[in-house]
N, C-alpha and C. Protein backbone atom coordinates (compact mmCIF):
# COMPACT_ATOMS: atom_id res chain seq x y z
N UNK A 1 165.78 -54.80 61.85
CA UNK A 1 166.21 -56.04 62.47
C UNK A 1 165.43 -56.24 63.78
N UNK A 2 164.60 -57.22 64.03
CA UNK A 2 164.13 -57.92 65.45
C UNK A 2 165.02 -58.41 66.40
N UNK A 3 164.88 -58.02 66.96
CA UNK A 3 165.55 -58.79 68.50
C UNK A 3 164.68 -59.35 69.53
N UNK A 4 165.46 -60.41 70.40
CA UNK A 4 164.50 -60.95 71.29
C UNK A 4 164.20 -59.89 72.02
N UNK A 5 164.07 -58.71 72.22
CA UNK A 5 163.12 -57.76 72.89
C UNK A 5 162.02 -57.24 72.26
N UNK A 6 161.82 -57.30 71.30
CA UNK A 6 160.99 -56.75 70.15
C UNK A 6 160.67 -57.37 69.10
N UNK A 7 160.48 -58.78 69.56
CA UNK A 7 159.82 -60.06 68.94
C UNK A 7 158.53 -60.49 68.83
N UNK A 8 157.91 -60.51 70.20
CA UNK A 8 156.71 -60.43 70.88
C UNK A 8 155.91 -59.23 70.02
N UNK A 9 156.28 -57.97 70.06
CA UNK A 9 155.61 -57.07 69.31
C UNK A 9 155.42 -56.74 67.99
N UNK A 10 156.64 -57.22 67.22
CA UNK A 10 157.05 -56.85 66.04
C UNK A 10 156.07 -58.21 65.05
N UNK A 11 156.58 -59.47 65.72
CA UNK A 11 156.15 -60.96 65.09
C UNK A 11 154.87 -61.34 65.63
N UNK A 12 154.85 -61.66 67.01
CA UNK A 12 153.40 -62.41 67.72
C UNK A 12 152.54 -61.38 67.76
N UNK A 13 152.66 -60.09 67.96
CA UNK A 13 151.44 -59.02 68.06
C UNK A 13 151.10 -58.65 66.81
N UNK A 14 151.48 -58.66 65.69
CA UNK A 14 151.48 -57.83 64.65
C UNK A 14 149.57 -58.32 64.10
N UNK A 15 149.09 -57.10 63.60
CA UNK A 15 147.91 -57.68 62.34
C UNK A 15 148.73 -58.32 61.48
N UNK A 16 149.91 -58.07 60.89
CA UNK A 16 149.97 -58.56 59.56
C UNK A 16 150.32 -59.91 59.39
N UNK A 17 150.51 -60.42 58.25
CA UNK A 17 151.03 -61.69 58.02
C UNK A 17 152.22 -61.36 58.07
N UNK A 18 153.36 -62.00 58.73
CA UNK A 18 154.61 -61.97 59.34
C UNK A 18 156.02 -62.30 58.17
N UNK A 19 157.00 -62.45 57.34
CA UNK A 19 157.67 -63.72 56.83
C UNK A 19 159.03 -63.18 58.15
N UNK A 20 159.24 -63.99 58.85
CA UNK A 20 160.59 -63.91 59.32
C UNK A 20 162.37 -64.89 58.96
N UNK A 21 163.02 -64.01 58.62
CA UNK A 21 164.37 -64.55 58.19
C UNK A 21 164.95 -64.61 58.87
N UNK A 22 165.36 -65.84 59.74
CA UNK A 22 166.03 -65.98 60.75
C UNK A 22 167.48 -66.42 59.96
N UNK A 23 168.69 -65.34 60.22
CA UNK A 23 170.24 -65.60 59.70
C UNK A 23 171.06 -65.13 60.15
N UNK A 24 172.43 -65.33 59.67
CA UNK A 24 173.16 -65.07 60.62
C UNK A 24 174.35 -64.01 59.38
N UNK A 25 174.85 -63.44 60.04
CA UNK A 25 175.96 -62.24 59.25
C UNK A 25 176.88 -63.20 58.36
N UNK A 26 177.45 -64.68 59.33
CA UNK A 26 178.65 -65.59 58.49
C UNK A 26 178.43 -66.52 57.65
N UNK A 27 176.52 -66.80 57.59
CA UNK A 27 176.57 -67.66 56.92
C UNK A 27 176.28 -67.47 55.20
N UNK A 28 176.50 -67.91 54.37
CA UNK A 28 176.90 -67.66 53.00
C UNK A 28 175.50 -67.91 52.59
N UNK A 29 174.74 -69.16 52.61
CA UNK A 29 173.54 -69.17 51.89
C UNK A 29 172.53 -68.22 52.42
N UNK A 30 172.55 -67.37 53.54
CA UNK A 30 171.54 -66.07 53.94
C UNK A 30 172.42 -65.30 53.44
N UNK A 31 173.88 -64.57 52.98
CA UNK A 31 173.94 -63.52 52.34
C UNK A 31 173.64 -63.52 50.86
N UNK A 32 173.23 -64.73 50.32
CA UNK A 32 172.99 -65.38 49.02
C UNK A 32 171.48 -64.19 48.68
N UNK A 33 170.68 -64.92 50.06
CA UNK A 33 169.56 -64.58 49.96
C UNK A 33 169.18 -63.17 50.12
N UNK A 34 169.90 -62.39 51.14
CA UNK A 34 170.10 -60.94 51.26
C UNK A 34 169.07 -60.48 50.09
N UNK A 35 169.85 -60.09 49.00
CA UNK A 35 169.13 -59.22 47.86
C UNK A 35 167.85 -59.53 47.64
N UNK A 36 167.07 -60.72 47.49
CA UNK A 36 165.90 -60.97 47.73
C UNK A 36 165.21 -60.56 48.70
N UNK A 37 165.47 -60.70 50.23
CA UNK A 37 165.08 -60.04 51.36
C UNK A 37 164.51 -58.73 50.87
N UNK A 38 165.67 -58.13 50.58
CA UNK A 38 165.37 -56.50 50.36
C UNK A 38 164.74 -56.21 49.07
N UNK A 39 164.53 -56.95 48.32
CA UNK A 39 163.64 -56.70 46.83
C UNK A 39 162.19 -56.92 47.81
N UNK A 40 161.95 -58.18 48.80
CA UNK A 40 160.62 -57.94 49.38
C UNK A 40 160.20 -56.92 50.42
N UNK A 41 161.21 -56.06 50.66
CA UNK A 41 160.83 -55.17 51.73
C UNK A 41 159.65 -54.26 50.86
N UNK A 42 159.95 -54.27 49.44
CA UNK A 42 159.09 -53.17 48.78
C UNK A 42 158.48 -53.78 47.81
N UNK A 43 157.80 -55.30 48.10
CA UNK A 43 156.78 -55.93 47.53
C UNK A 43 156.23 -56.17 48.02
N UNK A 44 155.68 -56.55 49.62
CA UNK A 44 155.29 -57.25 50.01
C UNK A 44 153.43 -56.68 49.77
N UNK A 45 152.55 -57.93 49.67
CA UNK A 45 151.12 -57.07 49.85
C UNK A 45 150.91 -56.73 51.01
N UNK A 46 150.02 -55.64 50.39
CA UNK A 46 149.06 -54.87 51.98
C UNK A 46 148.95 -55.88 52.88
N UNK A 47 149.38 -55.65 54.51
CA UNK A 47 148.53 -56.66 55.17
C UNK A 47 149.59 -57.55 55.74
N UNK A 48 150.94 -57.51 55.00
CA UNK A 48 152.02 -58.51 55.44
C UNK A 48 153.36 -57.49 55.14
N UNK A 49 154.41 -57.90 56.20
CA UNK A 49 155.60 -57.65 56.16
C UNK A 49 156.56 -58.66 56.20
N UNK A 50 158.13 -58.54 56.22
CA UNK A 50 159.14 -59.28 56.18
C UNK A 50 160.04 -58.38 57.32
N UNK A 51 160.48 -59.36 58.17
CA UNK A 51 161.70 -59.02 59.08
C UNK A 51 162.46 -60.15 59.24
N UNK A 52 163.66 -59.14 59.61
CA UNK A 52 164.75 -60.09 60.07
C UNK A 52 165.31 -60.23 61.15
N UNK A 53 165.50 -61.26 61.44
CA UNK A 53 166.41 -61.72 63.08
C UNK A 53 167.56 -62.60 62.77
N UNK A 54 168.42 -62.02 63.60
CA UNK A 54 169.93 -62.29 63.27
C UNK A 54 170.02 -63.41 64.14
N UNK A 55 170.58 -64.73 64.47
CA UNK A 55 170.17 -66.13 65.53
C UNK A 55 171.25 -65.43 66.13
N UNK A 56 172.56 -64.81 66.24
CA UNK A 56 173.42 -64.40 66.47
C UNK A 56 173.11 -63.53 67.92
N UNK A 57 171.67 -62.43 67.46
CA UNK A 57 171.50 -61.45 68.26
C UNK A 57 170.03 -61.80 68.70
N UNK A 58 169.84 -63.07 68.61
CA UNK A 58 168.05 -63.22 69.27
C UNK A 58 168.52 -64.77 69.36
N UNK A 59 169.03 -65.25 70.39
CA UNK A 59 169.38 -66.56 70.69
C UNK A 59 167.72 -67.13 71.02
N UNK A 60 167.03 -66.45 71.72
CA UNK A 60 166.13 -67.20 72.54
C UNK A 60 164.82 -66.83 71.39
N UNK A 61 165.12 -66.19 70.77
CA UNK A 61 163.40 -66.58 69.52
C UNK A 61 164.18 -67.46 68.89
N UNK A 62 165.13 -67.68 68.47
CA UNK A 62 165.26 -68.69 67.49
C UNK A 62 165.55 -70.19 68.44
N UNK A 63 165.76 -70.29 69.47
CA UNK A 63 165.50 -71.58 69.91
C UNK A 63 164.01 -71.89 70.05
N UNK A 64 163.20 -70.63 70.59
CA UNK A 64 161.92 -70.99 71.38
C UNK A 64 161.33 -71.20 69.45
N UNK A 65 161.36 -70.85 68.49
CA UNK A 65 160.81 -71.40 67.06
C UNK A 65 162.12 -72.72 66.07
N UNK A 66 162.53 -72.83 67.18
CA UNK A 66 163.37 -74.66 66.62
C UNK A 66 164.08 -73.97 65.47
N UNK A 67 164.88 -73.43 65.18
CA UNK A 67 165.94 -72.49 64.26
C UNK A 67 167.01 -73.43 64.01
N UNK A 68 167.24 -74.29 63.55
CA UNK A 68 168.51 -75.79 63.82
C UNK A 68 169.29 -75.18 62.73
N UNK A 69 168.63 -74.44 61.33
CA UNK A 69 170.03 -73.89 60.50
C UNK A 69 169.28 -73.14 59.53
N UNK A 70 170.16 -72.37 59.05
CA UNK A 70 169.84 -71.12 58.70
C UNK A 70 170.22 -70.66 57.06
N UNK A 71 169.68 -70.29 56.10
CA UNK A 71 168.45 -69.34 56.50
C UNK A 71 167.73 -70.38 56.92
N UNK A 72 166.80 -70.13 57.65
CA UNK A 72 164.98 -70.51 57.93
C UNK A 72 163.73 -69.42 58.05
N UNK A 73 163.24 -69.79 57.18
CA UNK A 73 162.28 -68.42 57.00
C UNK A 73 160.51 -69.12 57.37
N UNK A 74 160.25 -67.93 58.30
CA UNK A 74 159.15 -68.47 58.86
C UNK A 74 157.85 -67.92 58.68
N UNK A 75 156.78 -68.03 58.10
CA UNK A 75 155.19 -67.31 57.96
C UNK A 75 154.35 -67.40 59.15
N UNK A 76 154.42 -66.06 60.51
CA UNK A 76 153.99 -66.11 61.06
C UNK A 76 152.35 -65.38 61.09
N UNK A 77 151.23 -65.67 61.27
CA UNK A 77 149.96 -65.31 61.47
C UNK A 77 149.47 -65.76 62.40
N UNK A 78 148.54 -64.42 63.33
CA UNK A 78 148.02 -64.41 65.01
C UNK A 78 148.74 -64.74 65.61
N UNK A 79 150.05 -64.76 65.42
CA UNK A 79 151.10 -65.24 66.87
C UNK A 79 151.67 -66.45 66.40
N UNK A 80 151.15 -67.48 65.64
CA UNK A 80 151.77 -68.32 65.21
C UNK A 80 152.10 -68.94 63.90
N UNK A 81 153.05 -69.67 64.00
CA UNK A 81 153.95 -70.05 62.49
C UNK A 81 153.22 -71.00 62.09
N UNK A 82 152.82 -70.82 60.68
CA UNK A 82 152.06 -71.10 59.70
C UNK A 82 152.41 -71.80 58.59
N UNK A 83 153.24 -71.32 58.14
CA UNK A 83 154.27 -72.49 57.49
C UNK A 83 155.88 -71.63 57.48
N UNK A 84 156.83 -72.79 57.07
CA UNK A 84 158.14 -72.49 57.23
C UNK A 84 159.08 -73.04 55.86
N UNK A 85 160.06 -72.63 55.65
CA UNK A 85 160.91 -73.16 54.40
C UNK A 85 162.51 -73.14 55.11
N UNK A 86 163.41 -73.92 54.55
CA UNK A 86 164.75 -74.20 55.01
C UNK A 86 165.60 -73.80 53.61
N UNK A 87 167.01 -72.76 54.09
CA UNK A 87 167.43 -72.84 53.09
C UNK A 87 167.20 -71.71 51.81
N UNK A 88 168.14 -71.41 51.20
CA UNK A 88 167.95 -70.60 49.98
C UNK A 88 166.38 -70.67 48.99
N UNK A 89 166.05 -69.61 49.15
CA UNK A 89 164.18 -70.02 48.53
C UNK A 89 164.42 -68.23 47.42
N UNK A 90 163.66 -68.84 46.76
CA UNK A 90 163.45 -67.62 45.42
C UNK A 90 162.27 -66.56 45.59
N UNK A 91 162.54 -65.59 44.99
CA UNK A 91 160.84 -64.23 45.57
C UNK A 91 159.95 -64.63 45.52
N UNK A 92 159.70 -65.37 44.15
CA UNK A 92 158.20 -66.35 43.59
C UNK A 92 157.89 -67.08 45.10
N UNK A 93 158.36 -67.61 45.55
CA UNK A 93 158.18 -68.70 46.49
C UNK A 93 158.17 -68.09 47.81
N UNK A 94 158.84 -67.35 48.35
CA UNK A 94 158.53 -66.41 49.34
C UNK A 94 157.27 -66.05 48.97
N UNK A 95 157.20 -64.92 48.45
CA UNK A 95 155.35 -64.29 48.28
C UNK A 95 154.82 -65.41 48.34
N UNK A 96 154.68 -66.28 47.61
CA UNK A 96 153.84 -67.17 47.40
C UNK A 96 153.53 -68.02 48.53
N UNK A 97 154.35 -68.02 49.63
CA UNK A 97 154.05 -68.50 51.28
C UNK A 97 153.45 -67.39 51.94
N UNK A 98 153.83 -65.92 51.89
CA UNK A 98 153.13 -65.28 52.19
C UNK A 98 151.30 -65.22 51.79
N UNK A 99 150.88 -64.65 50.54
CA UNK A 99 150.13 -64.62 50.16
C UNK A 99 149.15 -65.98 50.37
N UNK A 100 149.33 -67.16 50.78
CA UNK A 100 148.92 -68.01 50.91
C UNK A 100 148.08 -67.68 52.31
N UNK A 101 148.44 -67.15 53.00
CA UNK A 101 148.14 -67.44 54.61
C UNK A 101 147.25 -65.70 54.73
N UNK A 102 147.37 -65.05 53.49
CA UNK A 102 146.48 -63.52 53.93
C UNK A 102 144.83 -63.98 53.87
């Protein structure tokens, strides 16, 4: 899990291609998504990762990247977001935002 202390390093510094899941513990369509999350922790290609930030426990990354509702999942590369999706999204379609931007 990312936190706004370990955002900067984890997301904006990283080589890799980034996907970040910005959610929250109460909301129902991110625990929907949960199991997917974690099916990509051990797909992702070389070169890219997936983390998560709770809006709950990183108030200020998810305002400073416009977070209005959740899930919102974000493809960050060199520091910045690359493309973004709102909402319950399927593995196909995750990778497939990833892999787009390697």
């Amino acid at each position: 899990m990312v936190t706004d202390s370990d955002f900067q390093k984890e997301v904006l510094e990283s080589s890799d291609v980034v996907l970040v899941d910005f959610f929250a513990t109460w909301c129902g369509p991110c625990q929907a998504l949960l199991p997917i999350i974690e099916e990509l922790f051990g797909e992702m290609p070389a070169g890219s990762k997936v983390v998560k930030v709770d809006v709950d426990q990183a108030p200020e990354s998810s305002a400073k990247y416009g977070v209005m509702s959740i899930p919102t999942l974000k493809v960050f590369k060199g520091g910045k977001v690359v493309e973004e999706a709102n909402g319950l999204q399927g593995k196909e379609a995750l990778l497939a935002m990833v892999q787009k931007h390697m």
